[in-house]
N, C-alpha and C. Protein backbone atom coordinates (compact mmCIF):
# COMPACT_ATOMS: atom_id res chain seq x y z
N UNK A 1 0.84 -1.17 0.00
CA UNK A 1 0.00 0.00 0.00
C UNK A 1 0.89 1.24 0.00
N UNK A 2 0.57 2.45 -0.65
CA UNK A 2 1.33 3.15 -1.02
C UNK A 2 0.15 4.40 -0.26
N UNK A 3 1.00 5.04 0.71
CA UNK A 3 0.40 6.32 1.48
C UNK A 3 0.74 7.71 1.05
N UNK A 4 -0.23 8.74 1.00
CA UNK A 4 -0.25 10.10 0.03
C UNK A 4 -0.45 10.81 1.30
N UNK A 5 0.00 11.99 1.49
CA UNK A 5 -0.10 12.78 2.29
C UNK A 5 -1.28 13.92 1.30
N UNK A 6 -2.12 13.91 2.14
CA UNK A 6 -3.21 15.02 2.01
C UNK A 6 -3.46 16.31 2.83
N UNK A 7 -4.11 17.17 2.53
CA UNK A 7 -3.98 18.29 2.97
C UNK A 7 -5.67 18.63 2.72
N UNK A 8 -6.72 18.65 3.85
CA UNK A 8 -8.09 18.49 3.58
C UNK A 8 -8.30 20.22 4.20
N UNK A 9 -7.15 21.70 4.60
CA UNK A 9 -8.02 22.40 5.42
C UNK A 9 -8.41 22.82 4.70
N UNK A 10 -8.79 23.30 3.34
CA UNK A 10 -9.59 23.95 2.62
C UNK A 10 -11.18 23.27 2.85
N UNK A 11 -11.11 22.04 2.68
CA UNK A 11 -12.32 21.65 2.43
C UNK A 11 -13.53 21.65 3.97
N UNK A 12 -14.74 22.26 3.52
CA UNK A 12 -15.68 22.85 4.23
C UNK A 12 -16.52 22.06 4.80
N UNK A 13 -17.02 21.49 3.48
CA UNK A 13 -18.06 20.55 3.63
C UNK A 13 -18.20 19.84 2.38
N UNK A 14 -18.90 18.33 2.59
CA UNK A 14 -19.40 17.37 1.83
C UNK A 14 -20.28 16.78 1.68
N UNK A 15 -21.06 16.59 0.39
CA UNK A 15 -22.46 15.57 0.41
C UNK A 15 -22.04 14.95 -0.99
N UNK A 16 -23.01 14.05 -1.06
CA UNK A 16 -23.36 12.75 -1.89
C UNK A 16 -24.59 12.94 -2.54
N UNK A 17 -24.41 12.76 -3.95
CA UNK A 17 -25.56 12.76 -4.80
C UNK A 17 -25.41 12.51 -5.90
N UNK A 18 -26.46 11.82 -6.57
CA UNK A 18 -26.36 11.01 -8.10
C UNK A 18 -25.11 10.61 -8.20
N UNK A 19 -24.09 9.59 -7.54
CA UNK A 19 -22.89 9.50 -8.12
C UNK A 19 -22.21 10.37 -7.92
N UNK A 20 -22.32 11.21 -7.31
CA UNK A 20 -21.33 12.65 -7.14
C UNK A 20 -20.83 12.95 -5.93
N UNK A 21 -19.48 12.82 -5.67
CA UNK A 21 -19.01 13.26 -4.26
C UNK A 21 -19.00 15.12 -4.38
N UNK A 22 -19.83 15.77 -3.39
CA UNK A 22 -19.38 17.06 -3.37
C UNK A 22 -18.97 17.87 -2.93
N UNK A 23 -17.90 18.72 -3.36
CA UNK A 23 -17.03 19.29 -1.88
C UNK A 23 -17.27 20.76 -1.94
N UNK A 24 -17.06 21.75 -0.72
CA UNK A 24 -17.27 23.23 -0.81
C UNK A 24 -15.74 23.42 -0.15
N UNK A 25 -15.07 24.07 -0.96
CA UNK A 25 -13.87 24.15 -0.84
C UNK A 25 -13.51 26.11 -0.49
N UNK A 26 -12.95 26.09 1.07
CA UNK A 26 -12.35 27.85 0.84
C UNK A 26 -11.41 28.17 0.15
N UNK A 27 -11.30 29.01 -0.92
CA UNK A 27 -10.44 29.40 -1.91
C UNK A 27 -9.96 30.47 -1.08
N UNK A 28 -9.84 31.06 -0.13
CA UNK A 28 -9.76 32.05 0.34
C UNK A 28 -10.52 33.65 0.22
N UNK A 29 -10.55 34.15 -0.89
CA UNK A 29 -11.14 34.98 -1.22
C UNK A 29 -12.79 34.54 -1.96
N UNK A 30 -13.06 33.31 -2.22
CA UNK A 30 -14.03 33.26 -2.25
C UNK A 30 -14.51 31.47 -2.16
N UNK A 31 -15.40 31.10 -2.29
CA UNK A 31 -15.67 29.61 -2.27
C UNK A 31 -15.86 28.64 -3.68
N UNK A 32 -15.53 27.52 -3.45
CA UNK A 32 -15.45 26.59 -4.40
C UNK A 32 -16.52 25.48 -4.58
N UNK A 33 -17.16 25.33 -5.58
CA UNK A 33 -18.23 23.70 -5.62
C UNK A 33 -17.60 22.76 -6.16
N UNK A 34 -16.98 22.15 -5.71
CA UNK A 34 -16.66 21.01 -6.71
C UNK A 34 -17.45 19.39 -6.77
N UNK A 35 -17.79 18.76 -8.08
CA UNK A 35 -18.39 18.08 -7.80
C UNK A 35 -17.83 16.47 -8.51
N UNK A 36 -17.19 15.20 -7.83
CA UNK A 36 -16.50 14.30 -8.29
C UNK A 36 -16.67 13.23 -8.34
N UNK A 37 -17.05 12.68 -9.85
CA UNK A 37 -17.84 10.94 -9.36
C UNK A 37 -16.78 10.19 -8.54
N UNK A 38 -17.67 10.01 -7.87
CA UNK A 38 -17.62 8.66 -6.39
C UNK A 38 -18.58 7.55 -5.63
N UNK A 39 -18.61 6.90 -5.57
CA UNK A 39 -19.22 5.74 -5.10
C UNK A 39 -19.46 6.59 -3.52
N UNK A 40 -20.97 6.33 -3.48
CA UNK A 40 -21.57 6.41 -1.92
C UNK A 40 -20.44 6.26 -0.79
N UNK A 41 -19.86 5.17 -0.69
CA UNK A 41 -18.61 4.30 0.12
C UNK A 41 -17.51 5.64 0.41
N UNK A 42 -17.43 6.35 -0.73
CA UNK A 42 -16.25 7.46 -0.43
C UNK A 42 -16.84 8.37 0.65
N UNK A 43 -18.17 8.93 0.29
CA UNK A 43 -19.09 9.84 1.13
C UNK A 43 -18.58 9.14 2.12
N UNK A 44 -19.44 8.18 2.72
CA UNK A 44 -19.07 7.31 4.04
C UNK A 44 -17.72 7.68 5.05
N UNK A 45 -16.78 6.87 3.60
CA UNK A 45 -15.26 6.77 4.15
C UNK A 45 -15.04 8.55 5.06
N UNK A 46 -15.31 9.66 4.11
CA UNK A 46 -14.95 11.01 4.52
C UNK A 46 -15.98 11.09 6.37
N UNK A 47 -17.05 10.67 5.68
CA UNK A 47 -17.74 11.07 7.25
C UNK A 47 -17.30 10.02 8.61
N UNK A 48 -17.15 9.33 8.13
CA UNK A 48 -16.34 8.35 9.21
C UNK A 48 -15.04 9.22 9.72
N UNK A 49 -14.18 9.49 8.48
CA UNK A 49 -12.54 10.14 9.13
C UNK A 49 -13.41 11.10 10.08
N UNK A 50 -14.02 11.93 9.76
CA UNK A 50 -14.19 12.96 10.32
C UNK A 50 -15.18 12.38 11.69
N UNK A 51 -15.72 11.95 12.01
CA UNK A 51 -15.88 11.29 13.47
C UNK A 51 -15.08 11.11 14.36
N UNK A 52 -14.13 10.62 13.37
CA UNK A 52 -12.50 9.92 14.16
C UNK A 52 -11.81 10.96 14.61
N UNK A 53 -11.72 11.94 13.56
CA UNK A 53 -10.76 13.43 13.94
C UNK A 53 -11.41 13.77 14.98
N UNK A 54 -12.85 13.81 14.85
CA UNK A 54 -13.30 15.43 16.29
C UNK A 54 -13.24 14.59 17.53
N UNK A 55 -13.32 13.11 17.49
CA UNK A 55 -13.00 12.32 18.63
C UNK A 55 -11.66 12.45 19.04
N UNK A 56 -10.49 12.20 19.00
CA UNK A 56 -9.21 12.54 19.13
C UNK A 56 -8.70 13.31 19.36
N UNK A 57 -8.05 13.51 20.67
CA UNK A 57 -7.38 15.02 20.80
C UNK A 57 -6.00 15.15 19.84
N UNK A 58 -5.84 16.43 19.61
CA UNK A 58 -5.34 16.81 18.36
C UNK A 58 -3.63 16.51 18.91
N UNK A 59 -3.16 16.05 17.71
CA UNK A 59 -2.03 14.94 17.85
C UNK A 59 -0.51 15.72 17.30
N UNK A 60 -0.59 15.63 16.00
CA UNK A 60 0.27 16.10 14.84
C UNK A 60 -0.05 17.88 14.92
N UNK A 61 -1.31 18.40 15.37
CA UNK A 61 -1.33 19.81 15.00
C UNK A 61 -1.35 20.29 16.24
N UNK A 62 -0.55 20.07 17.24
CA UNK A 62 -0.23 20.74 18.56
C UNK A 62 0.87 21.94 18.16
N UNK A 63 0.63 22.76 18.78
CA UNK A 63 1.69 24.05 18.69
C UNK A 63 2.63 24.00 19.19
N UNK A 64 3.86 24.51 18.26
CA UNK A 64 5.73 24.68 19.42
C UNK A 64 5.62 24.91 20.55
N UNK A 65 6.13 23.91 22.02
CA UNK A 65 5.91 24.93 23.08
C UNK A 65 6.81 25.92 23.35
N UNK A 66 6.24 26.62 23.81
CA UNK A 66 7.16 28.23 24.04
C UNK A 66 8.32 27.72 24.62
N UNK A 67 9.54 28.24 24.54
CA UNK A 67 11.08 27.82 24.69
C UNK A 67 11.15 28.94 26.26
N UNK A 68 11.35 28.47 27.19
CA UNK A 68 11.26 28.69 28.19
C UNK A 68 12.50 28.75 28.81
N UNK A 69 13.13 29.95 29.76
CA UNK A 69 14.10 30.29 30.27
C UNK A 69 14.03 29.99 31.83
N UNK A 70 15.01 29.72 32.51
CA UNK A 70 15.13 29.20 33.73
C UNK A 70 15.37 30.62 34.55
N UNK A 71 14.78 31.18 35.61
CA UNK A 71 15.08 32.51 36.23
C UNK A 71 15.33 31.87 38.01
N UNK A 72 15.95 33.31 38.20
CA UNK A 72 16.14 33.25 39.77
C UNK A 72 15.32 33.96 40.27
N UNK A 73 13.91 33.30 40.98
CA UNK A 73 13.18 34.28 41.68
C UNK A 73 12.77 33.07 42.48
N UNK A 74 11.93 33.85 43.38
CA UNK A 74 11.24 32.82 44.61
C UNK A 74 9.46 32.61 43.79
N UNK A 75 9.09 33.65 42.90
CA UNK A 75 7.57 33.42 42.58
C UNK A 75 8.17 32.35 41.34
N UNK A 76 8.41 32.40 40.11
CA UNK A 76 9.08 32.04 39.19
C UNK A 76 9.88 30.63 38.83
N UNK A 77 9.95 29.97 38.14
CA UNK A 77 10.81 29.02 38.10
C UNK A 77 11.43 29.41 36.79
N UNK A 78 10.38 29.43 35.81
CA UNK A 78 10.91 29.57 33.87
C UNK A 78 9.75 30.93 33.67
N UNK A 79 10.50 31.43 32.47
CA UNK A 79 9.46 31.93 31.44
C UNK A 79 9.91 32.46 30.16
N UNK A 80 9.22 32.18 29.59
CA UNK A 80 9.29 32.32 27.96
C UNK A 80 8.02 33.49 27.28
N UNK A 81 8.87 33.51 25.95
CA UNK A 81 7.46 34.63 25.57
C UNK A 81 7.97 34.36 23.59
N UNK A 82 6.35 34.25 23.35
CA UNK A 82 5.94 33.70 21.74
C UNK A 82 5.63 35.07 21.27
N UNK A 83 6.95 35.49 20.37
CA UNK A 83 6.91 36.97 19.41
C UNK A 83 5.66 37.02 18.26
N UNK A 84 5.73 36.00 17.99
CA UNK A 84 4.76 35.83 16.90
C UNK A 84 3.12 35.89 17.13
N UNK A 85 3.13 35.70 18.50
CA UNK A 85 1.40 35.99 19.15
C UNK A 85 1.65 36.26 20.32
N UNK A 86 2.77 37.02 20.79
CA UNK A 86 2.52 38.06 21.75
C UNK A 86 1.92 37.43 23.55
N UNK A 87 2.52 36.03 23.16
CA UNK A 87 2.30 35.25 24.96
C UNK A 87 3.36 35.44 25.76
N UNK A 88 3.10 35.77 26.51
CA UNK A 88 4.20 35.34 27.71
C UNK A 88 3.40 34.19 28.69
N UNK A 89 4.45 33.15 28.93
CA UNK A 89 4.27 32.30 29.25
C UNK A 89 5.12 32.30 30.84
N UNK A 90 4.58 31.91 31.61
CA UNK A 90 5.28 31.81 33.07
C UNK A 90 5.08 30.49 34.07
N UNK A 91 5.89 29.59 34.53
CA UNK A 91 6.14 28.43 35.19
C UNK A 91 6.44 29.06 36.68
N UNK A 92 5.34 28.95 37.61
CA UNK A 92 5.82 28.99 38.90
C UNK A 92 6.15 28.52 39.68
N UNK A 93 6.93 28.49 40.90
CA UNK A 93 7.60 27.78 41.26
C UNK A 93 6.88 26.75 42.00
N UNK A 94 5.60 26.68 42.59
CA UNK A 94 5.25 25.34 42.43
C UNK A 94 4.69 24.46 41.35
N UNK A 95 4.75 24.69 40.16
CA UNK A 95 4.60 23.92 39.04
C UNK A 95 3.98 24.27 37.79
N UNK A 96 2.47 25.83 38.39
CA UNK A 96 1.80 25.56 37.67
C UNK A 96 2.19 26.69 36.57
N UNK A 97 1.35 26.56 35.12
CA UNK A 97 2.22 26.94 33.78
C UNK A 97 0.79 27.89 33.42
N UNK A 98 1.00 29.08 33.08
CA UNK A 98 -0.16 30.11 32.92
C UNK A 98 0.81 31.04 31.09
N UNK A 99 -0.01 31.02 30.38
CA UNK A 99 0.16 31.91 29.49
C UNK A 99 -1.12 33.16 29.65
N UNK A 100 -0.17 34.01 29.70
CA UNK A 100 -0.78 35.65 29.15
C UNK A 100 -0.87 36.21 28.14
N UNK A 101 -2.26 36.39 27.46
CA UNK A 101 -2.21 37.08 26.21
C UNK A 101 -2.32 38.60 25.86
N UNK A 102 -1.25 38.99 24.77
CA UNK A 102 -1.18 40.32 24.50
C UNK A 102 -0.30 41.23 25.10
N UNK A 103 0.63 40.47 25.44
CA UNK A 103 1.88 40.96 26.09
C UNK A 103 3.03 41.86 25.29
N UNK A 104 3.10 42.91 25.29
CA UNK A 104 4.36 43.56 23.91
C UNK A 104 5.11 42.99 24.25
N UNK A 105 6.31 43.05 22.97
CA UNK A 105 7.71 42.56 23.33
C UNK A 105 8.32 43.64 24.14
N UNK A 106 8.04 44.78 24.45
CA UNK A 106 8.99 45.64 25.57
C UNK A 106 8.65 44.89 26.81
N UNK A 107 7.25 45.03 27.41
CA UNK A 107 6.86 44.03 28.28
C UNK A 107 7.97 42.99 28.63
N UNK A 108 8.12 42.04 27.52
CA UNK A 108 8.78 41.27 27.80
C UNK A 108 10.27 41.07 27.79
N UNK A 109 10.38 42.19 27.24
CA UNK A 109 11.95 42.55 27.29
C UNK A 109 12.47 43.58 28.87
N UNK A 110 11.80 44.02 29.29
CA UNK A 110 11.21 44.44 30.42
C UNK A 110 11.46 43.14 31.72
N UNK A 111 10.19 42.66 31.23
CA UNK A 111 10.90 41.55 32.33
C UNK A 111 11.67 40.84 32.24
N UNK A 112 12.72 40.24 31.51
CA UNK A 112 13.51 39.29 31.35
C UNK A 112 14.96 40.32 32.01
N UNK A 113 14.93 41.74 32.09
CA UNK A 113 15.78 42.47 32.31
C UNK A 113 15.76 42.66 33.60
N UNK A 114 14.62 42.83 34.52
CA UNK A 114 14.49 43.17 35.87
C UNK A 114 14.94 42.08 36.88
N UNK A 115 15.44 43.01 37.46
CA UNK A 115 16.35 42.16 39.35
C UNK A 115 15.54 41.53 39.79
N UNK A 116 13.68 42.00 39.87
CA UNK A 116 13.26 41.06 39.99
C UNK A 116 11.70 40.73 39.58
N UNK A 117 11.81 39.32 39.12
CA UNK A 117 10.21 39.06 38.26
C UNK A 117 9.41 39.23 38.97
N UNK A 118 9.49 38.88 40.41
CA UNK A 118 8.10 38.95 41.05
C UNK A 118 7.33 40.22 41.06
N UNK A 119 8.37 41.37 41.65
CA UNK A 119 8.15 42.77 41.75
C UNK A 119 7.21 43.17 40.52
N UNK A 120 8.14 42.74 39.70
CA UNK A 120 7.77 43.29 37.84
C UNK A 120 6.34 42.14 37.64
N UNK A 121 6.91 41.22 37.64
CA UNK A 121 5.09 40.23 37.65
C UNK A 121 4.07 41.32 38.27
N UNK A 122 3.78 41.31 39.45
CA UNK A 122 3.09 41.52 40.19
C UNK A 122 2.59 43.01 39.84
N UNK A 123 3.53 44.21 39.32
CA UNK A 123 3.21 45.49 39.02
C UNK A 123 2.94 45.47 37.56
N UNK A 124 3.61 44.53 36.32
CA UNK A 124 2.47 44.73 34.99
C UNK A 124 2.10 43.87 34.30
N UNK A 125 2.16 42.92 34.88
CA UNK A 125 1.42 41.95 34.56
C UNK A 125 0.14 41.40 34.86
N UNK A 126 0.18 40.78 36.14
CA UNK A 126 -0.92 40.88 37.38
C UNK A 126 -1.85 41.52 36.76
N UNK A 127 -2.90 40.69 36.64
CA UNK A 127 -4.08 41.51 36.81
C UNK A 127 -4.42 42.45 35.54
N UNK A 128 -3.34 42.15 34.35
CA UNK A 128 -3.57 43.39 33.09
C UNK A 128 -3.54 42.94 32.14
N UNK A 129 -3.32 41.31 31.91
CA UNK A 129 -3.80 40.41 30.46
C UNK A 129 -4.32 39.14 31.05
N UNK A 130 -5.21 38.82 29.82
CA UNK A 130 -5.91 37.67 29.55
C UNK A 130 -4.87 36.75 30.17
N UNK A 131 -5.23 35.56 30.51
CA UNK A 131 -4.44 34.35 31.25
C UNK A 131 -5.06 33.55 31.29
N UNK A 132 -4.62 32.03 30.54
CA UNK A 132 -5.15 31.13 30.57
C UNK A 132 -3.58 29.73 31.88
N UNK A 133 -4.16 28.91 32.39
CA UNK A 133 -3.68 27.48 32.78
C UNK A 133 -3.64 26.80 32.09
N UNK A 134 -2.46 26.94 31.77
CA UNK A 134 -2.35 25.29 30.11
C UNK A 134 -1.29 24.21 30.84
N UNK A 135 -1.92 23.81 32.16
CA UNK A 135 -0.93 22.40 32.67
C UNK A 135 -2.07 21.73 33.37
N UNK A 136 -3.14 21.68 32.45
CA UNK A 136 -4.75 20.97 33.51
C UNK A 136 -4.70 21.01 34.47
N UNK A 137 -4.96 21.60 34.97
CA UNK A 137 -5.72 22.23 37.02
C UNK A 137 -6.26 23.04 36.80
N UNK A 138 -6.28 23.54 37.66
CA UNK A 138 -7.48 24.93 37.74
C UNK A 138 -7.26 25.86 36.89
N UNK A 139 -8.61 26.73 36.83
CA UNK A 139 -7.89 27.78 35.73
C UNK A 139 -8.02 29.10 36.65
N UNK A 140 -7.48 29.31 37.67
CA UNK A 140 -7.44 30.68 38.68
C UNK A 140 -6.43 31.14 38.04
N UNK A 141 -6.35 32.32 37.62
CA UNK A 141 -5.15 33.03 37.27
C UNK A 141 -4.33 33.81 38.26
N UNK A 142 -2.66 33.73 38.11
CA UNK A 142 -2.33 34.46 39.36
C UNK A 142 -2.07 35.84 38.95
């Protein structure tokens, strides 16, 4: 058996009719009909994968984790920060892992510079962006 790597995110949605597999495809700027003889069985086969996908936690399309720096503080253990969407990410020193969204890079150039994170945590951070718990426990933000 010979395996093809596919690439399905364009495709929207699908139905079956007269012999016809049919797909609605995002072109980006606008949408696509396409319509491709296929045996019922293909319809099937597609709605089956797709059962399987939304069942499964997502495997292959997990995101880089943020590259995380080791600090000297007593609140603190690591923290890292994602330029490209603006997280700062922070590991405290008892374990738990909180990203903040919408953080500038001065922010974070800011803190990676200061004597000390907690001080700097606690005065602009604290309490002034979105924060999610991405190490399953609670989601209290500190």
């Amino acid at each position: 058996m010979k395996l093809s790597k596919v690439d399905l995110s364009s495709l929207l949605a699908i139905a079956h009719s007269d012999g016809y597999l049919q797909l609605l495809l995002d072109r980006g700027d606008e949408l696509e009909f396409l319509e491709i003889p296929a045996p019922i069985q293909a319809y099937e086969g597609l709605q089956e994968l797709n059962e399987i996908i939304a069942e499964t936690p997502a495997l292959a399309f997990e995101e880089e984790p943020i590259a995380m720096l080791p600090v000297s503080s007593t609140m603190a253990a690591a923290v890292g920060y994602d330029r490209d969407e603006c997280i700062l990410q922070v590991e405290f020193q008892n374990g738990a892992i909180y990203q903040y969204s919408g953080v500038e890079p001065e922010t974070w150039e800011d803190l990676h510079a200061t004597d000390s994170i907690g001080k700097f945590f606690n005065d602009e951070i604290k309490g002034r962006y979105e924060c999610d718990r991405i190490d399953n426990t609670d989601g209290y933000c500190y």
